[in-house]
Protein backbone atom coordinates (compact mmCIF):
# COMPACT_ATOMS: atom_id res chain seq x y z
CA UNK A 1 0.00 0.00 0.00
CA UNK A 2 0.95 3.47 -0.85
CA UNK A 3 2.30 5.85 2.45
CA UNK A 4 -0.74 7.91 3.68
CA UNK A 5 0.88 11.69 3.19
CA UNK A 6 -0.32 15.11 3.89
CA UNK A 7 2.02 16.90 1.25
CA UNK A 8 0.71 20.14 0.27
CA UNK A 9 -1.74 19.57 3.20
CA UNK A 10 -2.48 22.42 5.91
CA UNK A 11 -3.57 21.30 9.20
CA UNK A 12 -5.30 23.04 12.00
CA UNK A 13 -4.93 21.16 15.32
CA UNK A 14 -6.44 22.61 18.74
CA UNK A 15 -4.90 22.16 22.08
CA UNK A 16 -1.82 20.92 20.14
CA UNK A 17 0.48 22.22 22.49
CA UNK A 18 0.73 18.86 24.37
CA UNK A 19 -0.63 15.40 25.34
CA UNK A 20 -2.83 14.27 21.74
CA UNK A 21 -2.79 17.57 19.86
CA UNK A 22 1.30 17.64 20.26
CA UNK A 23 1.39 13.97 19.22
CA UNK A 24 -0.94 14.64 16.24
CA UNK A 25 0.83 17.53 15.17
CA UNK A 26 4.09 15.88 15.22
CA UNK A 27 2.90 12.84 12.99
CA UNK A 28 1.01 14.70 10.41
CA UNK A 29 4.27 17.46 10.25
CA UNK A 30 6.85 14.19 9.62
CA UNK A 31 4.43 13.19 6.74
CA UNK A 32 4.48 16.65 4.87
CA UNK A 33 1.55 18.67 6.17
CA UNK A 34 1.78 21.83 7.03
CA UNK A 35 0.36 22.78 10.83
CA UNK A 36 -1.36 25.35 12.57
CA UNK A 37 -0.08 24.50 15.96
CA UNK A 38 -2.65 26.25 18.25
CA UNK A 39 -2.74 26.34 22.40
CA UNK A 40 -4.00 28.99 24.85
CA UNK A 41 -1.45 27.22 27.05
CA UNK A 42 -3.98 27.66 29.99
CA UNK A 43 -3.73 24.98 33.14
CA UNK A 44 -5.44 21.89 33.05
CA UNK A 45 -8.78 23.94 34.19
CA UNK A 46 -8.87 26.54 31.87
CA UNK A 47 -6.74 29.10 33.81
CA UNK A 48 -4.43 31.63 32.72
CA UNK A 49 -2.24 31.25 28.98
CA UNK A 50 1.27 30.66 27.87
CA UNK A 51 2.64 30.34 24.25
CA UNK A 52 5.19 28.45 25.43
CA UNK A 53 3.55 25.03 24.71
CA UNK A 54 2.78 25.95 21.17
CA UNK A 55 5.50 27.65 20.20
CA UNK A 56 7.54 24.66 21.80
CA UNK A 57 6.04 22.14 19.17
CA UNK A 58 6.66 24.20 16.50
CA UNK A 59 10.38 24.27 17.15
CA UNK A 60 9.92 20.65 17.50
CA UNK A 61 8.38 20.44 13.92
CA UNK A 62 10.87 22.53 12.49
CA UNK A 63 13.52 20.80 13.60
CA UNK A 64 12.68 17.66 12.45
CA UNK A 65 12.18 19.91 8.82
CA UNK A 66 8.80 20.52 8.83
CA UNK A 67 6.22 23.85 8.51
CA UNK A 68 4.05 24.76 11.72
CA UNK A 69 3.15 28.13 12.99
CA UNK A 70 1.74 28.95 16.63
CA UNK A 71 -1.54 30.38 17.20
CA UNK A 72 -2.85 31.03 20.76
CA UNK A 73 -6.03 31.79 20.64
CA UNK A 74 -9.00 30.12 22.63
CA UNK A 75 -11.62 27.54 20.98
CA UNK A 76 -14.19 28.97 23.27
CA UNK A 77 -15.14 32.18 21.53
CA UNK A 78 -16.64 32.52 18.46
CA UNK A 79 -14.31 35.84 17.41
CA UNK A 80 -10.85 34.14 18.61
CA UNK A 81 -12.11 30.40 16.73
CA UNK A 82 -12.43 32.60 13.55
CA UNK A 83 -8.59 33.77 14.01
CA UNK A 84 -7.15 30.57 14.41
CA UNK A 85 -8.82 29.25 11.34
CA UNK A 86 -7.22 32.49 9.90
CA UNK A 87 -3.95 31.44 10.88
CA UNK A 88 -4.09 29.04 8.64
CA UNK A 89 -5.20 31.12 5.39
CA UNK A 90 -2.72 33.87 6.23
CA UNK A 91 0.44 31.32 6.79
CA UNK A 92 -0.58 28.87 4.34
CA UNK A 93 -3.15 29.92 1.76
CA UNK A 94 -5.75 27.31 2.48
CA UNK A 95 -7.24 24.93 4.94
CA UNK A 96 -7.50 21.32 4.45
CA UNK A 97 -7.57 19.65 7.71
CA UNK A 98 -8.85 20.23 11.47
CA UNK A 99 -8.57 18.55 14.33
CA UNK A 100 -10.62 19.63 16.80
CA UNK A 101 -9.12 18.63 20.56
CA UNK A 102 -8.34 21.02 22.43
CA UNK A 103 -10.09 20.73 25.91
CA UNK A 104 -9.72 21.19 29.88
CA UNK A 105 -11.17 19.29 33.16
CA UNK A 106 -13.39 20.48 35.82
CA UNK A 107 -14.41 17.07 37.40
CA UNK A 108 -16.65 17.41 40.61
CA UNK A 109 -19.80 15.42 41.24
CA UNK A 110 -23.36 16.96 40.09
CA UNK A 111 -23.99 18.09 43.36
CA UNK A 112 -20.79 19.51 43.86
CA UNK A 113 -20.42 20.83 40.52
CA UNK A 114 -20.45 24.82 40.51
CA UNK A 115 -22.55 26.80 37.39
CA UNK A 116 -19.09 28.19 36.09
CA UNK A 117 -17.67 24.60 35.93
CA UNK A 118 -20.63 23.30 33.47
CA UNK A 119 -20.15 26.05 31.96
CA UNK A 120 -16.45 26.52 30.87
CA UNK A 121 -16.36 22.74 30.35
CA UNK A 122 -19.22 23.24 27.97
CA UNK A 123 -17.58 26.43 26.02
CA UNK A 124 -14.18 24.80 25.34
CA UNK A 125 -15.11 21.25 24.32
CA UNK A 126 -18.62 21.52 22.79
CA UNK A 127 -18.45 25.08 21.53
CA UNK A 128 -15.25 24.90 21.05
CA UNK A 129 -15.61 22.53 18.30
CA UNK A 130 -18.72 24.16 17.15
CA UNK A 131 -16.77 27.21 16.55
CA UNK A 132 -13.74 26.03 15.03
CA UNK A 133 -15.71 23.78 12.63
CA UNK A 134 -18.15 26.31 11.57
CA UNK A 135 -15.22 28.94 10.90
CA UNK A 136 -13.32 26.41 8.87
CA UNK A 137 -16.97 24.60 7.05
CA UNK A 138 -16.78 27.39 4.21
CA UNK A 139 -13.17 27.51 3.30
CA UNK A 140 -13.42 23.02 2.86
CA UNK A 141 -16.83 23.59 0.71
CA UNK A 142 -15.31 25.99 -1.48
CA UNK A 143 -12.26 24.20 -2.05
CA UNK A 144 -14.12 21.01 -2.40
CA UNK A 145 -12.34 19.09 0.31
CA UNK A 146 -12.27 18.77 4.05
CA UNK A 147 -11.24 16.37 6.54
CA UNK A 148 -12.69 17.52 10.42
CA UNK A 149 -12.12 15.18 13.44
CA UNK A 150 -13.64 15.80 16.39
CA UNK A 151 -11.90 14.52 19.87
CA UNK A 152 -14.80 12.51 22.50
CA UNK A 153 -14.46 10.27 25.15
CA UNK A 154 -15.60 7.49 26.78
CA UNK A 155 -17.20 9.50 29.49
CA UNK A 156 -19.55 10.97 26.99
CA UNK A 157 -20.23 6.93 25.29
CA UNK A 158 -20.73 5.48 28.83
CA UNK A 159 -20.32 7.59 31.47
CA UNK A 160 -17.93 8.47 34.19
CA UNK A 161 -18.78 9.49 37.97
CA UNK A 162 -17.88 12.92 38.92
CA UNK A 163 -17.71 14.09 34.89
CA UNK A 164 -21.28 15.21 33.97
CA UNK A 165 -20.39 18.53 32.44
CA UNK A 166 -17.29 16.61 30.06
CA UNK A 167 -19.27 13.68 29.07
CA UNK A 168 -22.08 15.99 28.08
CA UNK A 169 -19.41 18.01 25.71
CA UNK A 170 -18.45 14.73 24.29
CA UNK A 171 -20.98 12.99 23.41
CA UNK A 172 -22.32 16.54 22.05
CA UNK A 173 -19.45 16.52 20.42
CA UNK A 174 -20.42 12.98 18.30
CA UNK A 175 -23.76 14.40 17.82
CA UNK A 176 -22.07 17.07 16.24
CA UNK A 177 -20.27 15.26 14.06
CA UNK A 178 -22.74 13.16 12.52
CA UNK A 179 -24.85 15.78 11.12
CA UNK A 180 -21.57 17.81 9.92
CA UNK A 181 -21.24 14.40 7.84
CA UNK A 182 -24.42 15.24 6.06
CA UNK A 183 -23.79 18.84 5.68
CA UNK A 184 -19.98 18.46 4.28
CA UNK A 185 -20.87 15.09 2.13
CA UNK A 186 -21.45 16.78 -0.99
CA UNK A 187 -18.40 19.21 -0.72
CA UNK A 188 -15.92 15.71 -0.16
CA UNK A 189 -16.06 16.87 3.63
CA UNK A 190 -15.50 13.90 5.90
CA UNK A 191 -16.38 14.73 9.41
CA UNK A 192 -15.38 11.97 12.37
CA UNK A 193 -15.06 11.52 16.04
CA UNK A 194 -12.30 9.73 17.53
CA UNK A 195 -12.68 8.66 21.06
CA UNK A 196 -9.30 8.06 22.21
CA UNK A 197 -8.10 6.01 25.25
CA UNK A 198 -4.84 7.97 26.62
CA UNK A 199 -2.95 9.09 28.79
CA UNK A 200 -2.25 12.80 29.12
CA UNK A 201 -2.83 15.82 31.96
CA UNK A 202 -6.73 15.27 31.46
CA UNK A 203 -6.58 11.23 31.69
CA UNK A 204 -3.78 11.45 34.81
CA UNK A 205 -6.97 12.77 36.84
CA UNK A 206 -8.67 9.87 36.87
CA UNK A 207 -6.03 6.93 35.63
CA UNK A 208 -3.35 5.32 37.89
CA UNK A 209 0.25 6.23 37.19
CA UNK A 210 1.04 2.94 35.95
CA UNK A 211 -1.94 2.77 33.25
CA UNK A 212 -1.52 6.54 31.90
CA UNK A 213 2.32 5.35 30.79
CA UNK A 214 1.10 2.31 29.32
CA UNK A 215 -1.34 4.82 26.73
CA UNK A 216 0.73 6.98 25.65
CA UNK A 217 -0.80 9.68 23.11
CA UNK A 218 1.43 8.65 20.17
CA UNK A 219 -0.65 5.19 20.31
CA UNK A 220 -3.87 7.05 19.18
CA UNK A 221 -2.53 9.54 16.40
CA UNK A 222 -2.20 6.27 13.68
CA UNK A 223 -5.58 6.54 13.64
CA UNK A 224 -6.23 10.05 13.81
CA UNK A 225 -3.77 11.02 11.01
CA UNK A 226 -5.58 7.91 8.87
CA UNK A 227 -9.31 9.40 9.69
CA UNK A 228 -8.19 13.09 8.53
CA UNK A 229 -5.92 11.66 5.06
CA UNK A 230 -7.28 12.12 1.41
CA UNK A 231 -7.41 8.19 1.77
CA UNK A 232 -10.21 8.12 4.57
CA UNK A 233 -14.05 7.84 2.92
CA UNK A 234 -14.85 6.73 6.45
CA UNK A 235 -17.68 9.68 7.56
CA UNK A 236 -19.76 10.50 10.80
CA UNK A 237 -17.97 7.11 12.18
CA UNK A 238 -16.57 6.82 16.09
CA UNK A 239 -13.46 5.79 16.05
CA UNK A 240 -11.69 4.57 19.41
CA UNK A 241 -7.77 4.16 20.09
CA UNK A 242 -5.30 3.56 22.80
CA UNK A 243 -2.93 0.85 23.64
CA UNK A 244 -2.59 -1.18 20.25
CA UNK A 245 -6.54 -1.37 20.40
CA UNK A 246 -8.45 0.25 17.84
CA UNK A 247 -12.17 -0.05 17.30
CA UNK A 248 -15.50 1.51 16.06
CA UNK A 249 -18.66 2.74 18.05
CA UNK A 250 -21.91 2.95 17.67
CA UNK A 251 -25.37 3.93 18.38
CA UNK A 252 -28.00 1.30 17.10
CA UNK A 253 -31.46 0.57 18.30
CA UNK A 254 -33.33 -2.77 18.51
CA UNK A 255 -35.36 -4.20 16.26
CA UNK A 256 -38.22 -3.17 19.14
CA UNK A 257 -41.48 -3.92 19.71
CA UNK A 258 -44.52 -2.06 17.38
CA UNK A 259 -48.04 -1.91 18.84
CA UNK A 260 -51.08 -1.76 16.39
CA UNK A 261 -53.07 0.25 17.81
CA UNK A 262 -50.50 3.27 19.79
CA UNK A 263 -53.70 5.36 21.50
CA UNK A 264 -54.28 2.66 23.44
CA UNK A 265 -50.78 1.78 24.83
CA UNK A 266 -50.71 2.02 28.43
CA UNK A 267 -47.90 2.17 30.72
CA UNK A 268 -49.33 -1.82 31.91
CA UNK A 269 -48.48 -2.62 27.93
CA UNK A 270 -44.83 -1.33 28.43
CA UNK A 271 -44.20 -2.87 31.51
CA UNK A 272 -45.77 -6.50 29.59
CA UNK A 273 -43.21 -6.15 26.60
CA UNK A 274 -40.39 -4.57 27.70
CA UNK A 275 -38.24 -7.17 27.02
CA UNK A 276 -39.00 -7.42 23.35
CA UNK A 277 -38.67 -3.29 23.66
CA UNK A 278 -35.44 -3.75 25.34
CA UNK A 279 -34.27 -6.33 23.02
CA UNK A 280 -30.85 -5.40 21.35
CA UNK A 281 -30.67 -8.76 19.16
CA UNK A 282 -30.62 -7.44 15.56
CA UNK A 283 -30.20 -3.90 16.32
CA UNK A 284 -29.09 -1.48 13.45
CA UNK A 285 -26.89 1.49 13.25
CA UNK A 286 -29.01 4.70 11.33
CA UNK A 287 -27.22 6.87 9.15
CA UNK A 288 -29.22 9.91 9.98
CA UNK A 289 -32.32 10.60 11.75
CA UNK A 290 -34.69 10.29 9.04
CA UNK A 291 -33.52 6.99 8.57
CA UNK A 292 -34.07 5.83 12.04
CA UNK A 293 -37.62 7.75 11.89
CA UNK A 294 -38.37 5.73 8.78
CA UNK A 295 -37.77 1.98 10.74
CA UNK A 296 -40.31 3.82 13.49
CA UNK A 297 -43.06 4.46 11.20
CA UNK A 298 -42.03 1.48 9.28
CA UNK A 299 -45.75 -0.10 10.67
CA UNK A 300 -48.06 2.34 9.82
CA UNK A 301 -49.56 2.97 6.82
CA UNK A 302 -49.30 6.40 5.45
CA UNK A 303 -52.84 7.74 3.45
């Protein structure tokens, strides 16, 4: 098989100033694209800024003969999302890529949980992305080509105590993507979500010492520099990574259970089938929402 290559590719990367965005960066830079390395540089909470991170990486790309410039703007605002998409078009003339993953951690339990912590959590990761993606939408339709991957977690597929306001983002985040997959699919826009099992500051919250050095970041970015090539026709898929272990997810739905006659369902009739309305044997994966709508009104017959 041929080498996947970026050449002549420009890459925007959020949060790339360490952990998975510094890994990513690095990869796609030693395989000829061209990177927009951008990083607030705030702590792991969202506090304060530092180019230092990003401006570090660049070095690092440069070094190894590559092309990267910094940009240190914040995801979370629609004005500063709109510069670092910028970044690209005034250092490179175009946009090809983004890689959406920049993010921070404020993990308390619900109760616990303050209003600014939802909140901030909520700005960088879900409209974060929103931002970013929207700013760099136009640029891939009129150039006929795009590649966006979006950065999720397990905590927003299955859960994770103390993590309400981040799993929220992240699963908003795959929600996100699979209607971006409709909107871009006629420009050649491929829009993913890669859920990636790592190790970095975020992960080191939550993972024991000894498991956080066994998923190290550079284990994931095989896949995300695959999901974001010319190559990839993959679209609106979850993609997982960490470890050696790569995977897809999914949402699918049961066959279920259809009633003839729905005005007179009672609560009784749920309670009496729920097993055949819990029933995941058979389930199917719906490439949009229409399509899942159709299977529900698959029983009725339309006048």
């Amino acid at each position: 098989m041929a080498e996947v290559r970026f050449d002549d590719r420009v890459a925007v990367i959020t949060g790339a100033g360490g952990g998975l965005g510094r890994a990513h960066a690095l990869l796609l830079a030693s395989r000829g694209a061209k990177v927009v390395v951008n990083d607030l540089g705030g702590s792991m909470d969202g506090a304060g800024a530092d180019a230092t991170p990003a401006q570090k990486v660049c070095d690092e790309i440069k070094a190894m003969g590559g092309e990267a410039v910094p940009n240190y703007e914040s995801v979370s605002e629609w004005d500063s999302a709109q510069k670092i998409i910028q970044t690209a078009i005034d250092s490179f003339g175009r946009i090809d890529i983004l890689i959406n993953n920049a993010g921070i951690l404020r993990d308390k339990s619900m109760m616990k949980m303050e209003i600014d912590d939802w909140n901030l959590i909520i700005a960088v990761h879900l409209s974060g992305t929103f931002f970013c993606t929207k700013a760099a939408f136009p640029l891939m339709r009129d150039a006929g080509y795009g590649r966006i991957l979006s950065t999720a977690s397990a905590a927003g597929l299955y859960g994770n105590f103390g993590q309400t306001n981040y799993g929220a983002a992240k699963l908003g985040i795959a929600g996100m993507m699979n209607s971006a997959k409709l909107e871009g699919a006629k420009y050649n826009i491929k829009a993913n979500t890669l859920v990636p099992v790592a190790g970095t500051r975020l992960t080191a919250t939550v993972m024991p010492p000894q498991v956080v050095e066994k998923l190290k970041p550079e284990f994931v970015s095989p896949l995300a520099a695959y999901l974001v090539s010319e190559d990839c026709q993959l679209s609106g898929a979850m993609m997982v990574a960490g470890a050696g272990y790569f995977s897809r997810a999914a949402v699918v739905e049961g066959p279920g259970y259809f009633f003839d006659e729905p005005e007179k369902v009672t609560p009784d009739d749920i309670a009496a089938k729920l097993a055949e309305i819990t029933n995941l044997e058979g389930a199917a994966e719906y490439d949009s929402a229409p399509a899942q709508t159709g299977h529900a009104l698959s029983h009725i017959k339309l006048d």
